[in-house]
N, C-alpha and C. Protein backbone atom coordinates (compact mmCIF):
# COMPACT_ATOMS: atom_id res chain seq x y z
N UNK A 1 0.85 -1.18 0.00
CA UNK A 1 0.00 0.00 0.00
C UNK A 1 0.89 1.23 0.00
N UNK A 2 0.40 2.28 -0.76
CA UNK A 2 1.34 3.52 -0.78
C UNK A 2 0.53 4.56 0.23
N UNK A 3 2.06 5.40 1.50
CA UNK A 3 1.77 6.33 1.91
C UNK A 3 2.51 7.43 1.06
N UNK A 4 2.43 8.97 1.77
CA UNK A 4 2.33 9.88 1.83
C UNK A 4 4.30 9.83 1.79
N UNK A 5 5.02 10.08 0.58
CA UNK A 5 6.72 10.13 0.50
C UNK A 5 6.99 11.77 1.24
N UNK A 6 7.09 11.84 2.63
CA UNK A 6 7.32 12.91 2.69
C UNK A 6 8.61 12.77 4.42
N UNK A 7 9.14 12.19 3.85
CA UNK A 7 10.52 11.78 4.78
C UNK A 7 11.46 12.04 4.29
N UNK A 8 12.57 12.88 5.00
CA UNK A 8 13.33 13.21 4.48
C UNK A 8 14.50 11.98 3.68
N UNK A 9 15.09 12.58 2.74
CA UNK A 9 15.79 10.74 2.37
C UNK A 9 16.50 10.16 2.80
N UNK A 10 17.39 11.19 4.05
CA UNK A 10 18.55 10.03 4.74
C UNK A 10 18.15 9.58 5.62
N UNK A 11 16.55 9.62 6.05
CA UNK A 11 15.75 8.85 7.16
C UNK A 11 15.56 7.37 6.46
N UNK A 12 15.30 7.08 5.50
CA UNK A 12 14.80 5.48 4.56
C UNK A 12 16.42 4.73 4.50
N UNK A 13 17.32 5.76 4.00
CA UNK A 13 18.95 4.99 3.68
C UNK A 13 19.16 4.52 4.84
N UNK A 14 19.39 5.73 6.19
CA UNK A 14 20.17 4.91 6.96
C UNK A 14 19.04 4.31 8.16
N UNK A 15 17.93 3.81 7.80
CA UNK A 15 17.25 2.77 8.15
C UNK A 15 17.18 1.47 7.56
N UNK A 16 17.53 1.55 6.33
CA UNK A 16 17.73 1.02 5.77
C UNK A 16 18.93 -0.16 6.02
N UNK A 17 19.99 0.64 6.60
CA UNK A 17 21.15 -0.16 7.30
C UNK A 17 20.97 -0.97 8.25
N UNK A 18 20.37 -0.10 9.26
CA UNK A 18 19.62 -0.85 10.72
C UNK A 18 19.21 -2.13 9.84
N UNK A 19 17.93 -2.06 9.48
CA UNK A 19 17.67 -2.98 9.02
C UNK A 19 18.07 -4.44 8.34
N UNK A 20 19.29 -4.18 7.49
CA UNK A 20 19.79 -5.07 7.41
C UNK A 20 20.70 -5.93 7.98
N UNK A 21 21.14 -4.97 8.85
CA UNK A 21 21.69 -5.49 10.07
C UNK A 21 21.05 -6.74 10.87
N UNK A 22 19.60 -6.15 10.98
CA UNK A 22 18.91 -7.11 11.95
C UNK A 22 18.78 -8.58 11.43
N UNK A 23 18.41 -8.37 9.67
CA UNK A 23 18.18 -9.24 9.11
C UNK A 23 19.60 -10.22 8.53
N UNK A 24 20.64 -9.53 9.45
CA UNK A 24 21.87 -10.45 9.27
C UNK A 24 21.77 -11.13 10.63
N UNK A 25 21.09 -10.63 11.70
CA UNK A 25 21.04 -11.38 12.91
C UNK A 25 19.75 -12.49 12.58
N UNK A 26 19.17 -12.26 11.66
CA UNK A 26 18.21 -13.32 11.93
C UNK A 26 17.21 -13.09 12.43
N UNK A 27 16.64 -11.20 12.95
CA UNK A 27 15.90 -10.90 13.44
C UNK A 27 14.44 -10.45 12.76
N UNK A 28 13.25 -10.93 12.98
CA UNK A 28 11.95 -10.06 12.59
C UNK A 28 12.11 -9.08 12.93
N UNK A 29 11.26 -7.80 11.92
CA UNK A 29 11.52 -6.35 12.66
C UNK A 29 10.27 -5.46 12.10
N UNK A 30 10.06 -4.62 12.79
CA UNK A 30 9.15 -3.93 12.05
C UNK A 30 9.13 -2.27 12.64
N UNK A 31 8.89 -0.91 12.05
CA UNK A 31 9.01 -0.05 12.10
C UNK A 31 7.54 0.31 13.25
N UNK A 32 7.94 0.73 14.31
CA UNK A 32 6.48 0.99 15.22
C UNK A 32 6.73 2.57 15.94
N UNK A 33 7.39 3.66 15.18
CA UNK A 33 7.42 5.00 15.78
C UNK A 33 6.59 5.83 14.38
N UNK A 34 6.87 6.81 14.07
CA UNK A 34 7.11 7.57 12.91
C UNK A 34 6.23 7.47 11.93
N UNK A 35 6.79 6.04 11.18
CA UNK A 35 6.54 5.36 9.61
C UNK A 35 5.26 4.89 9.92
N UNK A 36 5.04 4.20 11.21
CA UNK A 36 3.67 3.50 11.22
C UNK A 36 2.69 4.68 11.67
N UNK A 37 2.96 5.85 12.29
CA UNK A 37 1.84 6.97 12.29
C UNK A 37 1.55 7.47 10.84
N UNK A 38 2.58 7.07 10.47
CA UNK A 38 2.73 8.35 8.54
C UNK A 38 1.30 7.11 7.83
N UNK A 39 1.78 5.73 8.15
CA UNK A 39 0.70 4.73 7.56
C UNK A 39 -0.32 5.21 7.78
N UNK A 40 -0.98 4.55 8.87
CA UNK A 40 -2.33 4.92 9.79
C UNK A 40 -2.84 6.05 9.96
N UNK A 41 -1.60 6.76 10.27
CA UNK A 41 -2.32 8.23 10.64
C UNK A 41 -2.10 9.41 10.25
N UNK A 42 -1.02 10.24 10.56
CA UNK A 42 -0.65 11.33 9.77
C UNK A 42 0.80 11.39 9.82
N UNK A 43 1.32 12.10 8.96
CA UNK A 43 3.38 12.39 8.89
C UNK A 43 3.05 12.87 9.65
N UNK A 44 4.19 13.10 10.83
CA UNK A 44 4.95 14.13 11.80
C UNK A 44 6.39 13.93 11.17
N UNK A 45 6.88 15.20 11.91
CA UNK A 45 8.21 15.30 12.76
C UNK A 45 9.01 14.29 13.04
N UNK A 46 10.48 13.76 12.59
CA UNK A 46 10.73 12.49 13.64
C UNK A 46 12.53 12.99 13.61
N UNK A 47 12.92 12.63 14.98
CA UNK A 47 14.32 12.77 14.69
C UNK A 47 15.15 11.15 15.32
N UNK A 48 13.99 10.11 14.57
CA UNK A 48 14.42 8.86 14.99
C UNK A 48 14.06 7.70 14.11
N UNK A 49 14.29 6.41 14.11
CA UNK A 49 13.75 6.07 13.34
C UNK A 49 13.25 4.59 14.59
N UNK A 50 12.35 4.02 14.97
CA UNK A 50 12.05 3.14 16.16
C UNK A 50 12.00 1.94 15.63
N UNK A 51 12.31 0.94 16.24
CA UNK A 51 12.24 -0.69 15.41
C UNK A 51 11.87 -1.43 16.90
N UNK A 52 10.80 -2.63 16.62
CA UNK A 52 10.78 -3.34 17.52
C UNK A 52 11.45 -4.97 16.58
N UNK A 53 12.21 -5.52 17.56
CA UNK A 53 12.72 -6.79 16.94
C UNK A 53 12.66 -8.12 17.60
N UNK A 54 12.58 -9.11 17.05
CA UNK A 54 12.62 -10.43 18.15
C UNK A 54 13.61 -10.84 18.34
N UNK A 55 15.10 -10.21 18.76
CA UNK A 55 16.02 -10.89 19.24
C UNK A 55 15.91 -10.21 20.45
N UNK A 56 16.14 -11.30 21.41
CA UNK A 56 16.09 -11.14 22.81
C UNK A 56 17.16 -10.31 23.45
N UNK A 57 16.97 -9.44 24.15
CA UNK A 57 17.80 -8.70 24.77
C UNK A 57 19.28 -9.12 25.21
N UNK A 58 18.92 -10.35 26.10
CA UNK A 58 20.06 -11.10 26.21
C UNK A 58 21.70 -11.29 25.15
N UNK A 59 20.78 -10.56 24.08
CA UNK A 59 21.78 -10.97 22.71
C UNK A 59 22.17 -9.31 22.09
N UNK A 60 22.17 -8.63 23.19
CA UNK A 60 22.18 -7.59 22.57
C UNK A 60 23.71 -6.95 22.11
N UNK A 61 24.60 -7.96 22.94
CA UNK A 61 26.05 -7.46 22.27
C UNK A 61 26.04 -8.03 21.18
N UNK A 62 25.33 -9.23 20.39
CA UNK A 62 25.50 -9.07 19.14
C UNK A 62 25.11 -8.14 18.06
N UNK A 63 24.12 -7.50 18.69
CA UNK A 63 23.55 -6.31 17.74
C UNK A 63 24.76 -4.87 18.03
N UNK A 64 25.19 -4.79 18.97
CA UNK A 64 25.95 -3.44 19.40
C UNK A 64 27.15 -3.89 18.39
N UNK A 65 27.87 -5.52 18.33
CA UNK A 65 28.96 -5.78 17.48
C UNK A 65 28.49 -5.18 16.21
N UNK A 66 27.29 -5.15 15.49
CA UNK A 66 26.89 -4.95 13.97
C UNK A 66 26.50 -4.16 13.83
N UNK A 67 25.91 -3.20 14.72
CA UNK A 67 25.88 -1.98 14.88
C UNK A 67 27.41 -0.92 14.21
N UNK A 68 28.59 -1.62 15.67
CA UNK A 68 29.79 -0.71 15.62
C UNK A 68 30.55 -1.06 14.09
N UNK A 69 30.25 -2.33 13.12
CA UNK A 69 31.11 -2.53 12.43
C UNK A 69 30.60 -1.56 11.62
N UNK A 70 28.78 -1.48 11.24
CA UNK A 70 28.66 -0.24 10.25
C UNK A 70 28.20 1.37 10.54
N UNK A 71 29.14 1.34 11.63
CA UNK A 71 29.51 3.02 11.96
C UNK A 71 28.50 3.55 12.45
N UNK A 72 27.53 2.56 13.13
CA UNK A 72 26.26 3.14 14.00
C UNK A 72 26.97 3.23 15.34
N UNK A 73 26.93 4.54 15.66
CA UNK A 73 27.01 4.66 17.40
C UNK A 73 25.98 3.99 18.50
N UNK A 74 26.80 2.90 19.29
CA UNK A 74 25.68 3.05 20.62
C UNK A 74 25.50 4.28 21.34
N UNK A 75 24.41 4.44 21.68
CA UNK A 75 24.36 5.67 22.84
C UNK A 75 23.97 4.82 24.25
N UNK A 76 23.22 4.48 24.62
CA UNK A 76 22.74 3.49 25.74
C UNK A 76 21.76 2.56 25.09
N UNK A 77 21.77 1.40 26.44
CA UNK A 77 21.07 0.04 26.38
C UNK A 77 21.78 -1.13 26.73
N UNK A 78 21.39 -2.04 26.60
CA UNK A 78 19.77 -2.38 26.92
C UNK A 78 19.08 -1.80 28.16
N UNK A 79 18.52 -0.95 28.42
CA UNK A 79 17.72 -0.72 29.78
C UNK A 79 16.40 -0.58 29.19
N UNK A 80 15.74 -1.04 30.60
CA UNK A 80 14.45 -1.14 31.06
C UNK A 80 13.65 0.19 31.26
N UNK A 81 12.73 0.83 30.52
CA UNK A 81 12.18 1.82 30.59
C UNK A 81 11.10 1.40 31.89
N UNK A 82 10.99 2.20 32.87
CA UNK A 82 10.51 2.08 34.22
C UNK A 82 8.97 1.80 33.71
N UNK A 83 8.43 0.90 34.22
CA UNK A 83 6.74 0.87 34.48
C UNK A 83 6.33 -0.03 33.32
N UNK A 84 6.90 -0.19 32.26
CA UNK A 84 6.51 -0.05 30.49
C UNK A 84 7.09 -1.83 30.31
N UNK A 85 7.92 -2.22 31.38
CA UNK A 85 8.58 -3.57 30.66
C UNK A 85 9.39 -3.51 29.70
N UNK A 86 9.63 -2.48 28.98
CA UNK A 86 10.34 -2.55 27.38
C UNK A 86 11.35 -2.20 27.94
N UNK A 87 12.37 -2.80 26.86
CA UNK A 87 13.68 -3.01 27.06
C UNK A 87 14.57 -2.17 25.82
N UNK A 88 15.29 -1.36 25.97
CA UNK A 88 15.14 -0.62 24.79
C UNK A 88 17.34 -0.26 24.72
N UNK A 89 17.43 -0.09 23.37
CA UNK A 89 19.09 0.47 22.83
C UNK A 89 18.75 1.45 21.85
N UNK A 90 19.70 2.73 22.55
CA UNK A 90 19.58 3.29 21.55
C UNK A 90 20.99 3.80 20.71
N UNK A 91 20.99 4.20 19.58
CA UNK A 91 21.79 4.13 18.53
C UNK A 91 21.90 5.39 17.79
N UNK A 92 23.04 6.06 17.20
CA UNK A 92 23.31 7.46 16.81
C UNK A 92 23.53 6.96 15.10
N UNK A 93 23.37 7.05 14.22
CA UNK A 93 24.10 7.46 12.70
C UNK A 93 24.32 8.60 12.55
N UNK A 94 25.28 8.86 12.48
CA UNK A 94 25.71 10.29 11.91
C UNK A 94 25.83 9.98 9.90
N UNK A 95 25.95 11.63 9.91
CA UNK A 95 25.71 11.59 8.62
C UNK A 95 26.14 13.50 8.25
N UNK A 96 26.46 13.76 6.94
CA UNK A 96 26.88 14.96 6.79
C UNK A 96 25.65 15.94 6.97
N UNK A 97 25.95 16.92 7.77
CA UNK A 97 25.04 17.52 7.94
C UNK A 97 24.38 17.21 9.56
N UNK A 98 24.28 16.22 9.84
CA UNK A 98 23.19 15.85 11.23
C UNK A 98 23.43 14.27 11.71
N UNK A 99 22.24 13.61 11.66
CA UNK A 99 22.23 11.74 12.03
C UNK A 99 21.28 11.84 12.54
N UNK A 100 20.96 10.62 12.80
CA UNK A 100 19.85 9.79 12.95
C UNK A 100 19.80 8.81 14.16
N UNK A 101 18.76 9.24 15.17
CA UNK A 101 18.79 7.90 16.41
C UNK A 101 17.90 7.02 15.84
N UNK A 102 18.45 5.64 16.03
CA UNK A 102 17.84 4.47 15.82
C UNK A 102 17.77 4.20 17.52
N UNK A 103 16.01 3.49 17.86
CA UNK A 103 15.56 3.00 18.38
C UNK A 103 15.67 1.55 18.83
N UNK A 104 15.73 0.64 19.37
CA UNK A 104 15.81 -0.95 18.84
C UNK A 104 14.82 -1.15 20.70
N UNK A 105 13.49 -1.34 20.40
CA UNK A 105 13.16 -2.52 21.36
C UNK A 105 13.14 -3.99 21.17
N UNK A 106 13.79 -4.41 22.34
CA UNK A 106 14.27 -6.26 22.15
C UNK A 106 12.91 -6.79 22.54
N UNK A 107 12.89 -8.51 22.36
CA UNK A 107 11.66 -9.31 22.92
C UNK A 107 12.30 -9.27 24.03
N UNK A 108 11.85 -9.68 24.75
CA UNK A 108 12.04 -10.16 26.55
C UNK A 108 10.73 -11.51 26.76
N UNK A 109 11.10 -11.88 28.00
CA UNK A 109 9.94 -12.84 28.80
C UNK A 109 8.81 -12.11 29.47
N UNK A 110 8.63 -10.71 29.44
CA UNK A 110 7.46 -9.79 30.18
C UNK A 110 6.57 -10.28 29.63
N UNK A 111 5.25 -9.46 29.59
CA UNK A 111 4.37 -9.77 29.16
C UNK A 111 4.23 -8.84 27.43
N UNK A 112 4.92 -7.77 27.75
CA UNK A 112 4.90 -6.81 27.14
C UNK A 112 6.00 -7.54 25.85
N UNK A 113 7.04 -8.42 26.43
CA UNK A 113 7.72 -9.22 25.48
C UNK A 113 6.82 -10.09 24.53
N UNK A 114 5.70 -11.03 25.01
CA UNK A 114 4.43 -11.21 24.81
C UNK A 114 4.31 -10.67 23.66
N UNK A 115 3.86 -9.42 23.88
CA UNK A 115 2.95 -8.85 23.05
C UNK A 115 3.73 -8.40 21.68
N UNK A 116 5.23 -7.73 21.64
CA UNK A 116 5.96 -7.46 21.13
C UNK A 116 5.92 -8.93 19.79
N UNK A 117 6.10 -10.08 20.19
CA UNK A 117 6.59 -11.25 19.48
C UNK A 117 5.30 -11.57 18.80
N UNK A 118 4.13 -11.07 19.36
CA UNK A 118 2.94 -11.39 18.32
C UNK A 118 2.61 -10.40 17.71
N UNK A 119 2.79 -9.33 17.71
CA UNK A 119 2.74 -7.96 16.86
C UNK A 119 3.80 -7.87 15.52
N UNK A 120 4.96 -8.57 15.88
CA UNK A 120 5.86 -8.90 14.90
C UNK A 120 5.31 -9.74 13.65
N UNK A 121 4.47 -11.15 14.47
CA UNK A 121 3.74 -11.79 13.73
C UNK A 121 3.03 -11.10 12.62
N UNK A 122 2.18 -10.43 13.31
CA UNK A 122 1.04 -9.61 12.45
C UNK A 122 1.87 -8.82 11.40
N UNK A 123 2.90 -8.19 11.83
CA UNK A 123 3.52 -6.93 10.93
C UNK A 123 2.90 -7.02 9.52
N UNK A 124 2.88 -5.82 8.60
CA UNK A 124 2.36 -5.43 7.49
C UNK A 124 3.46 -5.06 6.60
N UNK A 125 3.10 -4.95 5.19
CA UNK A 125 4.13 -4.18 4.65
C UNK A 125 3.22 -2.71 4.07
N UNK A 126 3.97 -1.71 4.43
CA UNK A 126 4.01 -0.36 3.73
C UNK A 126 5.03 0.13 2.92
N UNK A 127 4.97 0.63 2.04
CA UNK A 127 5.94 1.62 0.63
C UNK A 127 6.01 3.21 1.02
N UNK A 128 7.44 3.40 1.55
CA UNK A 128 7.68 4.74 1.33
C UNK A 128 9.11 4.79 0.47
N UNK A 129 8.72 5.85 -0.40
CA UNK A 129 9.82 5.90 -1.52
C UNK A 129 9.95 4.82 -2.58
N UNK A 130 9.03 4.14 -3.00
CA UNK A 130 9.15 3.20 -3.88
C UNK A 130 9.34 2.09 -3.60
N UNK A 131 9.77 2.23 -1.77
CA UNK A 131 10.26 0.60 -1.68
C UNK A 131 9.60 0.33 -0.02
N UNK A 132 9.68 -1.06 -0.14
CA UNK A 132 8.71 -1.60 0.96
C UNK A 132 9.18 -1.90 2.45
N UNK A 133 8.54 -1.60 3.32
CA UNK A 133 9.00 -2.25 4.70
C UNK A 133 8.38 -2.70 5.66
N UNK A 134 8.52 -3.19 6.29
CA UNK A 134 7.27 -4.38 7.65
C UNK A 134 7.01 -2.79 8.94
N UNK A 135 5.51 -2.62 9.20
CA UNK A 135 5.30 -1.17 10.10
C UNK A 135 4.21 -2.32 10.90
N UNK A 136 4.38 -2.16 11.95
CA UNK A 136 2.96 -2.11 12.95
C UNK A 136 1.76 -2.39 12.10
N UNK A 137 0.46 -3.23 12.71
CA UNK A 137 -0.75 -2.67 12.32
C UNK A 137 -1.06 -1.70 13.22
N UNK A 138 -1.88 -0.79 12.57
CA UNK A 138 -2.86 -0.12 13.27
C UNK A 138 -3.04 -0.31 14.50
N UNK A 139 -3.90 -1.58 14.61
CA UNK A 139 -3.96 -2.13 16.31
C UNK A 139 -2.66 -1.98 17.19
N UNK A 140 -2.13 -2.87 16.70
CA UNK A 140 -0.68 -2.97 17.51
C UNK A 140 0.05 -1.16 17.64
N UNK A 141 -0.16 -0.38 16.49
CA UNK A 141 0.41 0.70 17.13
C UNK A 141 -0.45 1.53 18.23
N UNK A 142 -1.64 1.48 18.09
CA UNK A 142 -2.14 2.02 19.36
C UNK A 142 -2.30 1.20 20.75
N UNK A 143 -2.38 -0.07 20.61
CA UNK A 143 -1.60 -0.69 21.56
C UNK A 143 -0.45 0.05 22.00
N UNK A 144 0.65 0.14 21.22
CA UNK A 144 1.60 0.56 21.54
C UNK A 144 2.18 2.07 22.40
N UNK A 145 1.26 2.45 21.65
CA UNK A 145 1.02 3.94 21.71
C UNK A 145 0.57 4.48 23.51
N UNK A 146 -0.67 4.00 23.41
CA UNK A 146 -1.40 3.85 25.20
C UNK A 146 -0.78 3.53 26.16
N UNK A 147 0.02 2.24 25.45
CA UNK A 147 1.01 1.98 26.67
C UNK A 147 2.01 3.23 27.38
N UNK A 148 2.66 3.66 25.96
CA UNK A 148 3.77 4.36 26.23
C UNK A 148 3.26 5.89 27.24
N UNK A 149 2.16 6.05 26.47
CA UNK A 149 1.20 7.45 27.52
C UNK A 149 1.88 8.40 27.64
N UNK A 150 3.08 9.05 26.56
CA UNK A 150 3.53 10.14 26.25
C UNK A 150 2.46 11.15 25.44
N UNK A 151 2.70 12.63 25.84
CA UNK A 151 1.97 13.59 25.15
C UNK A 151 2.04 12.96 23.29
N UNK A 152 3.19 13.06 23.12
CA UNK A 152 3.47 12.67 21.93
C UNK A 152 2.84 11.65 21.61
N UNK A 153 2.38 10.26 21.91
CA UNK A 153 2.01 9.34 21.64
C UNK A 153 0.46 9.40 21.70
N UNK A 154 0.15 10.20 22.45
CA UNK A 154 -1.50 10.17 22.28
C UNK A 154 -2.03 10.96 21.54
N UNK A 155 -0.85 11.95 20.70
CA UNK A 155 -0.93 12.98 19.83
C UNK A 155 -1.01 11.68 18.69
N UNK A 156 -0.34 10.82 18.29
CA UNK A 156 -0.47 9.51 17.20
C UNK A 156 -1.45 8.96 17.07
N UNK A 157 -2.37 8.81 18.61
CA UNK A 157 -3.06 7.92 18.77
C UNK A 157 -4.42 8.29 18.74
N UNK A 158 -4.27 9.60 18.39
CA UNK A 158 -5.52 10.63 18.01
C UNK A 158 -5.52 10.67 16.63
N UNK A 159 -4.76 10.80 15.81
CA UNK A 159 -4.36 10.93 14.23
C UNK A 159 -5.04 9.28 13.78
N UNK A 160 -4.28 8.31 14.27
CA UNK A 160 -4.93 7.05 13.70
C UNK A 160 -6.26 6.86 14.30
N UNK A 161 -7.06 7.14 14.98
CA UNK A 161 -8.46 7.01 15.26
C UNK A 161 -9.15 8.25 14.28
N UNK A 162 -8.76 9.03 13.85
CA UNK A 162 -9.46 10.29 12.94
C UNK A 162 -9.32 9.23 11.86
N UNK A 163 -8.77 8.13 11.42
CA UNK A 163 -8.47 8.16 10.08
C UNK A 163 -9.16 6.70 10.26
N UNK A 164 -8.72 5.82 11.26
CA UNK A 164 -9.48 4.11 10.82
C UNK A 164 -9.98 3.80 12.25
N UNK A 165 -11.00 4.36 12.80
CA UNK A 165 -11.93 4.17 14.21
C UNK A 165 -12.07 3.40 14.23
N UNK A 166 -13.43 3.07 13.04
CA UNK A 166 -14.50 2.43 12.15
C UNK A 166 -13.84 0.90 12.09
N UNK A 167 -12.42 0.90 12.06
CA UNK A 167 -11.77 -0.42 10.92
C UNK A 167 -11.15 -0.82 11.82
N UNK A 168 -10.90 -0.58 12.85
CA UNK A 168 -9.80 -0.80 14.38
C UNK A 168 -10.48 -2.38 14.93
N UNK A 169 -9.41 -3.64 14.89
CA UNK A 169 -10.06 -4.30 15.63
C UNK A 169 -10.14 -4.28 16.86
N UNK A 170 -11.04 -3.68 18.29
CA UNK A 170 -11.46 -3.38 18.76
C UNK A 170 -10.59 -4.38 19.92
N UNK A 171 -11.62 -5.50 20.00
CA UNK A 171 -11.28 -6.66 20.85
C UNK A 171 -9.89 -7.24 21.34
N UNK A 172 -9.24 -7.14 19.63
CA UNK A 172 -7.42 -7.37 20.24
C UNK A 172 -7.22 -6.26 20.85
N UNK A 173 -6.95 -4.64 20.82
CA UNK A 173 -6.69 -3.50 21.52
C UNK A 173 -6.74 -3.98 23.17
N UNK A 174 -8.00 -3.97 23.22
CA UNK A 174 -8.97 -4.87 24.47
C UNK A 174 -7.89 -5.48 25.44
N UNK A 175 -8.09 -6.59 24.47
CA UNK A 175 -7.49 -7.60 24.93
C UNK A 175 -6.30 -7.46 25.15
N UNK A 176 -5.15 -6.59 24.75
CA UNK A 176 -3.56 -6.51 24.70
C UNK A 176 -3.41 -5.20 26.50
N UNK A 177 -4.67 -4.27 26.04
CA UNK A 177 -4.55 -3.11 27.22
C UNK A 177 -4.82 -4.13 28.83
N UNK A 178 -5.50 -5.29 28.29
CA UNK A 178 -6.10 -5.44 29.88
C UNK A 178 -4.88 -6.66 30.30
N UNK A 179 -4.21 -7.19 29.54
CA UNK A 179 -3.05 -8.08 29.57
C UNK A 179 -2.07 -7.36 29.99
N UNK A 180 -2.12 -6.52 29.45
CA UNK A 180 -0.79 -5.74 30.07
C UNK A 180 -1.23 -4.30 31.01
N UNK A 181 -2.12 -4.71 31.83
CA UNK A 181 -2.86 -3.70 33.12
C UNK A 181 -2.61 -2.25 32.25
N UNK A 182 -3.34 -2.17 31.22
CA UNK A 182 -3.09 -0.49 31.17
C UNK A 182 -4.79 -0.49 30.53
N UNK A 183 -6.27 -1.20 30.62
CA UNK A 183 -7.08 -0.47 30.21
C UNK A 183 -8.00 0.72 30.84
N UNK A 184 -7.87 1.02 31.54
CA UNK A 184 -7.94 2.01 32.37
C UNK A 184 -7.84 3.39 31.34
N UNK A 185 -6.38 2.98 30.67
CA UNK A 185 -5.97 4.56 30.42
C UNK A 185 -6.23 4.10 28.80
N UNK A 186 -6.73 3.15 28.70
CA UNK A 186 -7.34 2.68 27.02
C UNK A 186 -8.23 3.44 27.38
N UNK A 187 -9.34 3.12 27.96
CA UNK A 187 -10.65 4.08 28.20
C UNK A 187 -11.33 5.08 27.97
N UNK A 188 -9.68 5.68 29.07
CA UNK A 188 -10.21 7.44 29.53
C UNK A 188 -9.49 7.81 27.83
N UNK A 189 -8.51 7.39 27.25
CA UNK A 189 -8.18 7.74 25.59
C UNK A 189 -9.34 7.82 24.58
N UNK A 190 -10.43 6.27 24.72
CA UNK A 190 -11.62 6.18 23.79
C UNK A 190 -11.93 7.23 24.04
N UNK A 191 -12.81 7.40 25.33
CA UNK A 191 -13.69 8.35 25.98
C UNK A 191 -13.41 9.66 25.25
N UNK A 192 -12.40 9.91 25.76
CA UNK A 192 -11.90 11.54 25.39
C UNK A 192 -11.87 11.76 23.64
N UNK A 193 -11.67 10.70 22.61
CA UNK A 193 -11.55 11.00 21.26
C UNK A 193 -13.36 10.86 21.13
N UNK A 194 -13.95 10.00 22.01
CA UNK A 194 -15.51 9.81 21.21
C UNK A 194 -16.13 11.26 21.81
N UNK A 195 -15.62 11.90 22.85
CA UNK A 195 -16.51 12.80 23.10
C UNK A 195 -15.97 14.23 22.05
N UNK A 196 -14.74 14.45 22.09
CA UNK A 196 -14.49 15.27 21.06
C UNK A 196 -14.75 15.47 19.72
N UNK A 197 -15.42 13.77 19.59
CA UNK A 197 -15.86 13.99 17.85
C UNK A 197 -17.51 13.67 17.98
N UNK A 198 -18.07 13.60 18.87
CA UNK A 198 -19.34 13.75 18.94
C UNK A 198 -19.58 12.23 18.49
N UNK A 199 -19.46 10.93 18.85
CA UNK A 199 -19.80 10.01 19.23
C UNK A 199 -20.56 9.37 20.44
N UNK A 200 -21.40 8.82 20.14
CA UNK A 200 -22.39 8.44 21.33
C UNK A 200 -22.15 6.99 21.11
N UNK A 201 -22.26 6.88 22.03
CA UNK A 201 -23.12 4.91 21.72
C UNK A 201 -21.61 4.24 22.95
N UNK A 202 -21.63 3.18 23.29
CA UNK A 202 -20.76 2.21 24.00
C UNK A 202 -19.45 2.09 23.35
N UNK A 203 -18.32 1.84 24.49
CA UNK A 203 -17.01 1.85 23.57
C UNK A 203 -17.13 0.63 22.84
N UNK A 204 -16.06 1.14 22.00
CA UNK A 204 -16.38 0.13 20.43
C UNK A 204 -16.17 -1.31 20.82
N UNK A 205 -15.04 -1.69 21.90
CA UNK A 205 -15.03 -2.87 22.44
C UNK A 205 -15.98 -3.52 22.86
N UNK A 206 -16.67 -3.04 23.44
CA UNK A 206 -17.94 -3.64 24.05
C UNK A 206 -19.06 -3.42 22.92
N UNK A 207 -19.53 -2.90 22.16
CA UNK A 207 -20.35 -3.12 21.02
C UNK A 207 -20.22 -3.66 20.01
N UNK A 208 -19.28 -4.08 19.96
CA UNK A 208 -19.02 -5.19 18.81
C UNK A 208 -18.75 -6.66 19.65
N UNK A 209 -19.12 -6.73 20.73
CA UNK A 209 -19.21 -7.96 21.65
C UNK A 209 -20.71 -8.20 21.52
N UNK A 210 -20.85 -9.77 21.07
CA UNK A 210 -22.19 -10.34 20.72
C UNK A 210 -22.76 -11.11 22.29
């Protein structure tokens, strides 16, 4: 499916690297910051490029080795972002002119590892610039999104409900927020987008329950 080519171009190249990197480790990967809002929802701003992958944290000096051979800086990682379970490295490319942080969340045994390794499953392909790459679904990024409960992220998570409410499978969301104790703040998120757009009726989870 084609989005909206409006990334700058040394954001696709030197993701592009990451990427193959991973896929020299043997890793699934898929783009879940940025690229998957530009899909679903709208371009922003990004001065990163985010990857979730299924190599386990545990293995993360092999990624920092393939990292350093193609001139990606570590900056920190693996650490544990407090509350969230995710396990996260992050990574500098430089480049003339500026660079680029690469993101990398690992699988883990959490629950949130869980969820990570079946979202991978699902991954999609999207086309920016002519050429293709594995992004989040929809679901899984606002999954993702709620969890994280940054201004920024609920700024995403407002953009992809303006655009596929209607088309959202409902039940997995559901089901991923209450697995990983965050529907609470799934909720008060529905709540607040259905009342701002003048929606009535039961959250969508529960009305599409027979």
């Amino acid at each position: 499916m084609g989005v909206r080519d409006l990334f700058p171009k040394h954001f696709f190249q030197t993701a592009r690297k990451a990427i193959s990197i991973f896929e020299g480790l043997d890793a699934d990967w898929m783009f879940i910051g940025a690229v998957s809002v530009a899909a679903w929802g709208r371009v922003r701003a990004t001065t990163d490029a985010d990857f979730a992958i299924s190599l386990d944290f545990t293995a993360a000096g092999d990624l920092d080795q393939a990292m350093k051979k193609a001139k990606l800086e570590k900056e920190s990682g693996p650490v544990e972002i407090p509350a969230k379970r995710l396990v996260l490295s992050k990574y500098w490319a430089p480049y003339s002119g500026g660079g680029l942080g690469i993101d990398v969340f690992f699988s883990t045994g959490y629950d949130t590892g869980r969820f990570l390794n079946e979202a991978l499953q699902r991954k999609v392909q999207i086309t920016f610039q002519g050429k293709s790459y594995f992004a989040a679904t929809p679901e899984d990024l606002v999954v993702l999104k709620v969890h994280a409960y940054r201004a920024r992220d609920l700024d995403d998570v407002a953009t992809v409900l303006e655009r596929r409410y209607d088309e959202l499978d409902w039940i997995y969301i559901h089901r991923w927020a209450t697995e990983l104790r965050f529907e609470k703040l799934l909720k008060d998120v529905v709540e607040q987008f259905m009342e701002s757009h003048g929606r009535k009726g039961s959250l969508p989870w529960k009305r599409v329950r027979k």
